[in-house]
Protein backbone atom coordinates (compact mmCIF):
# COMPACT_ATOMS: atom_id res chain seq x y z
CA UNK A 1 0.00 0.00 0.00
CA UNK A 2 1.25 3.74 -0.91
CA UNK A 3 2.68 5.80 2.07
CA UNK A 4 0.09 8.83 2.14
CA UNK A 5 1.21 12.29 3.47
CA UNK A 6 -1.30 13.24 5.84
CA UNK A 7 -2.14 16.61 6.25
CA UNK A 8 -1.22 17.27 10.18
CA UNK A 9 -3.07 19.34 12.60
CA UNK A 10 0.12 21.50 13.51
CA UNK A 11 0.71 21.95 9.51
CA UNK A 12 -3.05 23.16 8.88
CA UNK A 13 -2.53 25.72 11.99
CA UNK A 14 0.23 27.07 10.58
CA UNK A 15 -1.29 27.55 7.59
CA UNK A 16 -4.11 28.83 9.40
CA UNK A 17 -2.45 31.13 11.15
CA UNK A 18 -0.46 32.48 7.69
CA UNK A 19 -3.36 33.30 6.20
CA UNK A 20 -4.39 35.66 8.85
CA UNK A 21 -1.62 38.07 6.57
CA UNK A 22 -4.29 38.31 3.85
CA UNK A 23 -1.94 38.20 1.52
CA UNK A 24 -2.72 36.90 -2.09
CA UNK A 25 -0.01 34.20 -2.50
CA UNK A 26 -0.96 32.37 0.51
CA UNK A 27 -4.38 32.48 -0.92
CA UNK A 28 -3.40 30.55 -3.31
CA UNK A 29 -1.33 28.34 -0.97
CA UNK A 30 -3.94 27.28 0.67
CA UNK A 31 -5.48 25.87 -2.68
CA UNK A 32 -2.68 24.11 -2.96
CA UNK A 33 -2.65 22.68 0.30
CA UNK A 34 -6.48 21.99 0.01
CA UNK A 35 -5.86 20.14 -3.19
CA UNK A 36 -3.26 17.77 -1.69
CA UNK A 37 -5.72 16.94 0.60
CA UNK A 38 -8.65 16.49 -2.16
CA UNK A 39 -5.60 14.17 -3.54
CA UNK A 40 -4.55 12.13 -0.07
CA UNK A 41 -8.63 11.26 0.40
CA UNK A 42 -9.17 10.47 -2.90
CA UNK A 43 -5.94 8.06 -3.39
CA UNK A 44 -7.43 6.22 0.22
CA UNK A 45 -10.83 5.80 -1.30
CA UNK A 46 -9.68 4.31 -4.22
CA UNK A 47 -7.13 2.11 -2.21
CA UNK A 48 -10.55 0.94 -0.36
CA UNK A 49 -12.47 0.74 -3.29
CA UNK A 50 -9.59 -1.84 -4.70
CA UNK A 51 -10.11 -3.63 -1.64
CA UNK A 52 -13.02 -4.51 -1.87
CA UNK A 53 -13.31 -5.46 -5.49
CA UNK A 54 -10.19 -7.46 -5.30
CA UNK A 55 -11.97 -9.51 -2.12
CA UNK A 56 -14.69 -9.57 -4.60
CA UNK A 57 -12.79 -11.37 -7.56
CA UNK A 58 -10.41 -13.33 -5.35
CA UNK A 59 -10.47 -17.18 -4.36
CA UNK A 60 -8.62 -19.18 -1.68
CA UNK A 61 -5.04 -19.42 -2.27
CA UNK A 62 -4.25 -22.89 -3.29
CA UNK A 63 -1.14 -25.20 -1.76
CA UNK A 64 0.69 -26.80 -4.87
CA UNK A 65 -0.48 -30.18 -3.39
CA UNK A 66 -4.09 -29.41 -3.90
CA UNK A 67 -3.07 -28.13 -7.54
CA UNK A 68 -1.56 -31.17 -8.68
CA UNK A 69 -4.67 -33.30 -7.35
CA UNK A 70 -6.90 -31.02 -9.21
CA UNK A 71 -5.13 -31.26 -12.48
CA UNK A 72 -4.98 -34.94 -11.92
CA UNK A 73 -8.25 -35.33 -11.63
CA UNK A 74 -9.37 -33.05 -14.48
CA UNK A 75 -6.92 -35.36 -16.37
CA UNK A 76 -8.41 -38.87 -15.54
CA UNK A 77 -11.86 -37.08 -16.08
CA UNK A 78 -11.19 -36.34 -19.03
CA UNK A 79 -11.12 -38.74 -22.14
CA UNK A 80 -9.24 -36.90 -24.87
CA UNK A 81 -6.74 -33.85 -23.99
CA UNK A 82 -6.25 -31.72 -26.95
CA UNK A 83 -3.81 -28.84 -27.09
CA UNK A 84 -7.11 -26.50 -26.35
CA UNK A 85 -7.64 -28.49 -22.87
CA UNK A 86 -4.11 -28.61 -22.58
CA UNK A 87 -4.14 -24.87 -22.69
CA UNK A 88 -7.24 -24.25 -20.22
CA UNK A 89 -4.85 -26.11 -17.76
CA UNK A 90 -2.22 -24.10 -17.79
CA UNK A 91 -3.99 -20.78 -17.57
CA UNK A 92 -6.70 -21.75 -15.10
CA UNK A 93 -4.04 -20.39 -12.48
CA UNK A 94 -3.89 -16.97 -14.14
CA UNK A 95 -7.88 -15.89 -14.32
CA UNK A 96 -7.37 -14.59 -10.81
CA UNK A 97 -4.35 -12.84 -11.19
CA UNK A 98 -5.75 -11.38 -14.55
CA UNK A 99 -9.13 -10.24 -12.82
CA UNK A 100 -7.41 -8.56 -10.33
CA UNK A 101 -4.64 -6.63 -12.81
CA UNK A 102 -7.63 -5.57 -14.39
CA UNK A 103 -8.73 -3.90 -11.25
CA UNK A 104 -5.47 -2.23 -10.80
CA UNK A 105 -5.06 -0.67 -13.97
CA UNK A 106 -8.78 0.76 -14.16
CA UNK A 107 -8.42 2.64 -10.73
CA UNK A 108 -4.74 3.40 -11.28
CA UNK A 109 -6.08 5.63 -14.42
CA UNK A 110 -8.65 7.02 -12.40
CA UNK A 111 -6.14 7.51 -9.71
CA UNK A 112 -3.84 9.64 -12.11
CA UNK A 113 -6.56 12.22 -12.08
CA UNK A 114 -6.09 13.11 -8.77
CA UNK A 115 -2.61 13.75 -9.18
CA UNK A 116 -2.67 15.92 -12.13
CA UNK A 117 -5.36 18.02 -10.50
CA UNK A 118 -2.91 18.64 -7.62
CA UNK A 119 -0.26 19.34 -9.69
CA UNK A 120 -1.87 21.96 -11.55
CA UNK A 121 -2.09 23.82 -8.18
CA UNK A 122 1.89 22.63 -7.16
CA UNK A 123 3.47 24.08 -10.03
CA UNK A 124 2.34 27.52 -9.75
CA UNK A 125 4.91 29.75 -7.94
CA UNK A 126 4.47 31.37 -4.14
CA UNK A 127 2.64 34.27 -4.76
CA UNK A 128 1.12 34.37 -8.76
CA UNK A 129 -2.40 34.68 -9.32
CA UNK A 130 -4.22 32.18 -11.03
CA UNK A 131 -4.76 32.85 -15.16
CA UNK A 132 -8.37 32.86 -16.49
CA UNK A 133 -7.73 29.58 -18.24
CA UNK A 134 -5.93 28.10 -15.66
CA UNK A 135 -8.85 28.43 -12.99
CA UNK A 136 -11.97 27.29 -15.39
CA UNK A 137 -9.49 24.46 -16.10
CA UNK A 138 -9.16 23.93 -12.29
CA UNK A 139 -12.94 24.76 -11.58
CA UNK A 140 -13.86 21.81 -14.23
CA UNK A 141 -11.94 18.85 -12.70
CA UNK A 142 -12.42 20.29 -9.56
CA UNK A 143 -16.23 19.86 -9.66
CA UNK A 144 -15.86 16.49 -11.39
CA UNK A 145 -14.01 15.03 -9.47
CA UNK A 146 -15.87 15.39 -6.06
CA UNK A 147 -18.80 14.28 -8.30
CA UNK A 148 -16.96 11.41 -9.18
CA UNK A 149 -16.78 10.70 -5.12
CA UNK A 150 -20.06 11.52 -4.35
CA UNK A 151 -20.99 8.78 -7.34
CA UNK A 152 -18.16 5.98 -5.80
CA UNK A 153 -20.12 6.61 -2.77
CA UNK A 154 -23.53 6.02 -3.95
CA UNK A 155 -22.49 3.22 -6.30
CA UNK A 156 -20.95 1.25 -3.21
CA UNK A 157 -23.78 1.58 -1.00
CA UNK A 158 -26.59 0.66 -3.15
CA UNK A 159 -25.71 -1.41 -6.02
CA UNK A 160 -22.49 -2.90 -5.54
CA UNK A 161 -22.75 -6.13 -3.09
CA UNK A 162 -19.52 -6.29 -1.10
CA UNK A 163 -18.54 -10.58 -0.80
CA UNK A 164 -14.90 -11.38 0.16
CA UNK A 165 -15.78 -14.71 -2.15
CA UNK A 166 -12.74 -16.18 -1.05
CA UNK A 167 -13.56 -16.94 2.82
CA UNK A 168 -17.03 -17.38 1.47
CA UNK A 169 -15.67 -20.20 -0.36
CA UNK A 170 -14.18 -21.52 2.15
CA UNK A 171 -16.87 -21.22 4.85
CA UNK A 172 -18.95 -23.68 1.48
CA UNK A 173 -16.13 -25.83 2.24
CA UNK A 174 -15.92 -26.17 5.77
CA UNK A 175 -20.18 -26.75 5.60
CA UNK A 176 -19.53 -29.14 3.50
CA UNK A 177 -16.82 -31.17 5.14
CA UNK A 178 -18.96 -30.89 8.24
CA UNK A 179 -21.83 -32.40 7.16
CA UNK A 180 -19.92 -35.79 6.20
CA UNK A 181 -19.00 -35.80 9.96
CA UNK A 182 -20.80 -39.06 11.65
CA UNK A 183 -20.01 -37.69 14.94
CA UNK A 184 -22.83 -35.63 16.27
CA UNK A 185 -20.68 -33.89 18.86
CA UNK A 186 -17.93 -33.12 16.50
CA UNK A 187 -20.28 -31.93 14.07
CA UNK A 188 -22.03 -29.42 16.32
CA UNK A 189 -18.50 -28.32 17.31
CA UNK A 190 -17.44 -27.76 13.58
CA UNK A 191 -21.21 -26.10 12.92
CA UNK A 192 -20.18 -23.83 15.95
CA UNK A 193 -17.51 -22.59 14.54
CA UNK A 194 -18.09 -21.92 11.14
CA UNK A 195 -20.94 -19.96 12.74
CA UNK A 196 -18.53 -17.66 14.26
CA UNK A 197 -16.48 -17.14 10.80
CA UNK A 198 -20.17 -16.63 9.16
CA UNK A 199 -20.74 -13.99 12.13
CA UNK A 200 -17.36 -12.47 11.44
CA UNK A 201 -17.45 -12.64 8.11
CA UNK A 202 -20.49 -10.18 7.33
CA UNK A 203 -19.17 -7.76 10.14
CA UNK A 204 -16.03 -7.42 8.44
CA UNK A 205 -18.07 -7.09 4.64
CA UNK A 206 -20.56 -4.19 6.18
CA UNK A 207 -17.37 -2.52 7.66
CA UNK A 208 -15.12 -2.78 4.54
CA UNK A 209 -18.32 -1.43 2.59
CA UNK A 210 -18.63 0.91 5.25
CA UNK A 211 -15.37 2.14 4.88
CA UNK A 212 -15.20 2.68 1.53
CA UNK A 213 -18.25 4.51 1.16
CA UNK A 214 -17.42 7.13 4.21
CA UNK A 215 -13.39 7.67 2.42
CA UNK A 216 -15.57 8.90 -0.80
CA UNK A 217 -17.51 11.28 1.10
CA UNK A 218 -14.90 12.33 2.85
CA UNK A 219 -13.19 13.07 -0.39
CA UNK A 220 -15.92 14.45 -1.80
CA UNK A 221 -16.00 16.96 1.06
CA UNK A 222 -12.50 17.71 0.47
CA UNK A 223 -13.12 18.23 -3.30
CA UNK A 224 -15.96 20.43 -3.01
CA UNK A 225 -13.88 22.57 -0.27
CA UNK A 226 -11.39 22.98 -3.44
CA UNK A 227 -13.91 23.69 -5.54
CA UNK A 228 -15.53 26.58 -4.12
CA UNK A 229 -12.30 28.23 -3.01
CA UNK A 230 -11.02 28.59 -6.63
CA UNK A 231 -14.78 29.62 -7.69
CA UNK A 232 -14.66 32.21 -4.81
CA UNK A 233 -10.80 33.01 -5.19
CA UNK A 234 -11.34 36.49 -5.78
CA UNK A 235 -14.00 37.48 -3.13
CA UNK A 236 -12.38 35.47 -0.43
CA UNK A 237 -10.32 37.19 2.16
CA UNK A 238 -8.16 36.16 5.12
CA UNK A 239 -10.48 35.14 6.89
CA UNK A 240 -13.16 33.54 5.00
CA UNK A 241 -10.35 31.21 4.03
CA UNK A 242 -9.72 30.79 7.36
CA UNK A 243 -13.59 29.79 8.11
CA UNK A 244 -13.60 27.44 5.14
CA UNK A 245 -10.82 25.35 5.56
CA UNK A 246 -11.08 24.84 9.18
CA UNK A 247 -14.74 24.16 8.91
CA UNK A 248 -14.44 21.39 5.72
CA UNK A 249 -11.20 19.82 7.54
CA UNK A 250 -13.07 19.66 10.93
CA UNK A 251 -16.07 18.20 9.09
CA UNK A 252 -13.95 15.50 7.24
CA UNK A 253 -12.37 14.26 10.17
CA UNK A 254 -15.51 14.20 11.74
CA UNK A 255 -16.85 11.30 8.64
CA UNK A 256 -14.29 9.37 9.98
CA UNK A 257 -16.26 8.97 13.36
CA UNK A 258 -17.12 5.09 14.07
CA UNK A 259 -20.81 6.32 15.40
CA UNK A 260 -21.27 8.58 12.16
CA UNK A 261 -24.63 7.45 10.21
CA UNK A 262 -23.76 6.18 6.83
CA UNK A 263 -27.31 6.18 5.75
CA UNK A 264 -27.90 10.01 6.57
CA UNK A 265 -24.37 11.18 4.87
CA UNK A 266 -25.06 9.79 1.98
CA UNK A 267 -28.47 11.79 1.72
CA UNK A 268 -26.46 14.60 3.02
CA UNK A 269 -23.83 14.19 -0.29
CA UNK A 270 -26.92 13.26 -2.48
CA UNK A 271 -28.27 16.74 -2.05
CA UNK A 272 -24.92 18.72 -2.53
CA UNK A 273 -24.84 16.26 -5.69
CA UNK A 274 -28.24 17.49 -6.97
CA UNK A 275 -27.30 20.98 -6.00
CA UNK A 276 -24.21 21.05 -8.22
CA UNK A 277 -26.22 19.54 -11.16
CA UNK A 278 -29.11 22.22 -10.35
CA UNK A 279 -27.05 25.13 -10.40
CA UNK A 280 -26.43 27.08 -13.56
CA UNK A 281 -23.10 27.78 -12.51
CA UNK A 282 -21.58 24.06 -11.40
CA UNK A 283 -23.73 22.45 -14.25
CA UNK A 284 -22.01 24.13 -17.64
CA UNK A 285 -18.67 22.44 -15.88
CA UNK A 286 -20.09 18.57 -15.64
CA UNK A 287 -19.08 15.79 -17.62
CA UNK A 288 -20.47 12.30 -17.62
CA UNK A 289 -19.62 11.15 -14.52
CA UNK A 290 -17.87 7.41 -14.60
CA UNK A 291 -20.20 5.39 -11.67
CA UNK A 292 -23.81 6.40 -12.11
């Protein structure tokens, strides 16, 4: 997993404090500083995302003993084996491994985004003012992107069903090898306990989901902080800055409260969603957005 560089509270108050000075370049430093952290919440919710479609795609890792018996008994099953079969064989190992590249590669170039939109805001020097094109450039991937959150977010919740198929598989397993127990006692004891990795099972599921869906909003918060700082650039002062940041910061650590309700923050992101699509100014900026 990628080392993040998280934002510290000592490192916001002292940007806090700087932009007390009212001065235009740190202004626009603390655009820059919002956008890393648009960039560090993003990057995590896509790392959770991965998770949990890797868990999704991935089976029960194999010893090379239990390999070998399965090919062998593919092979005596089998009357003819043609260079086709042959083939199967041999790549039957890799579907796994290609499902989850495939994962990789598709968030990776979603991923990418992130970075270039913070590097739009890292290459300008201390002090310059942002250029007409350079800020509706900005304003558009801005906007998008914490759309594309708020969508991740929705997407997760209600139509993508979380299964770590690999321990389910293996729970089918265990069930199954229990039942061919004679022993009544023993077979209790192995029910028991595949009851408990059943119990653990879906509370690890609803928390991975869980997770994922509350890094997106809290992305998403962080984007749309980004966003209306470079749509406000030149009305805010000193200390509206001062109000934003610490408010959207305080709120986004605040998502990442154990007791928060998942159910009434994503109603809560659902209605800055429909607000941005409502308003004349947000809309002209929106593409497509990639999870619908």
């Amino acid at each position: 997993m990628r080392k993040r560089r998280i934002l510290s509270f000592n490192h916001l108050l002292i940007l806090l404090i700087v932009l007390i000075s009212g001065c235009n370049e740190e202004k626009a430093e603390a655009i820059k500083v919002s956008a890393e952290k648009f960039r560090i919440e993003a990057t995590s919710a896509l790392e959770k995302i991965n998770y949990l479609m890797s868990q999704s795609v991935s089976t029960p890792s194999e010893s090379n003993q239990t390999k070998l018996d399965n090919i062998v008994e593919l092979l005596i099953a089998e009357e003819t084996i043609n260079s086709e079969k042959l083939s199967e064989l041999i790549a039957a190992e890799d579907i796994n491994v290609g499902a989850l590249t495939i994962i990789d590669e598709g968030l990776q170039k979603i991923e990418r985004s992130y970075y270039q939109f913070e590097s739009m805001f890292r290459s300008l020097p201390r002090g310059s003012y942002f250029a007409k094109n350079a800020v509706a450039k900005a304003e558009k991937f801005a906007i998008n992107l914490t759309m594309e959150m708020i969508n991740f977010a929705n997407f997760i919740h209600s139509k993508y069903p979380v299964q770590f198929t690999g321990r389910r598989i293996s729970i089918l397993e265990k069930i199954n090898a229990a039942k061919s127990e004679t022993n009544p006692e023993l077979k209790k004891k192995y029910m028991k306990l595949i009851a408990e990795d059943i119990m653990l099972l879906r509370l690890d599921e609803r928390k991975a989901k869980e997770d994922a869906i509350l890094q997106c909003l809290k992305a998403a918060e962080a984007g749309k902080l980004v966003a209306n700082l470079i749509r406000d650039y030149g009305k805010l002062n000193a200390n509206d800055l001062l109000n934003s940041v610490s408010t959207s910061f305080g709120f986004i650590s605040e998502i990442s409260n154990q007791n928060q309700d998942v159910e009434n923050l994503i109603k809560k992101f659902d209605s800055l969603a429909t607000t941005i699509r409502e308003d004349p100014y947000w809309n002209t900026l929106l593409d497509e957005p990639i999870i619908q």
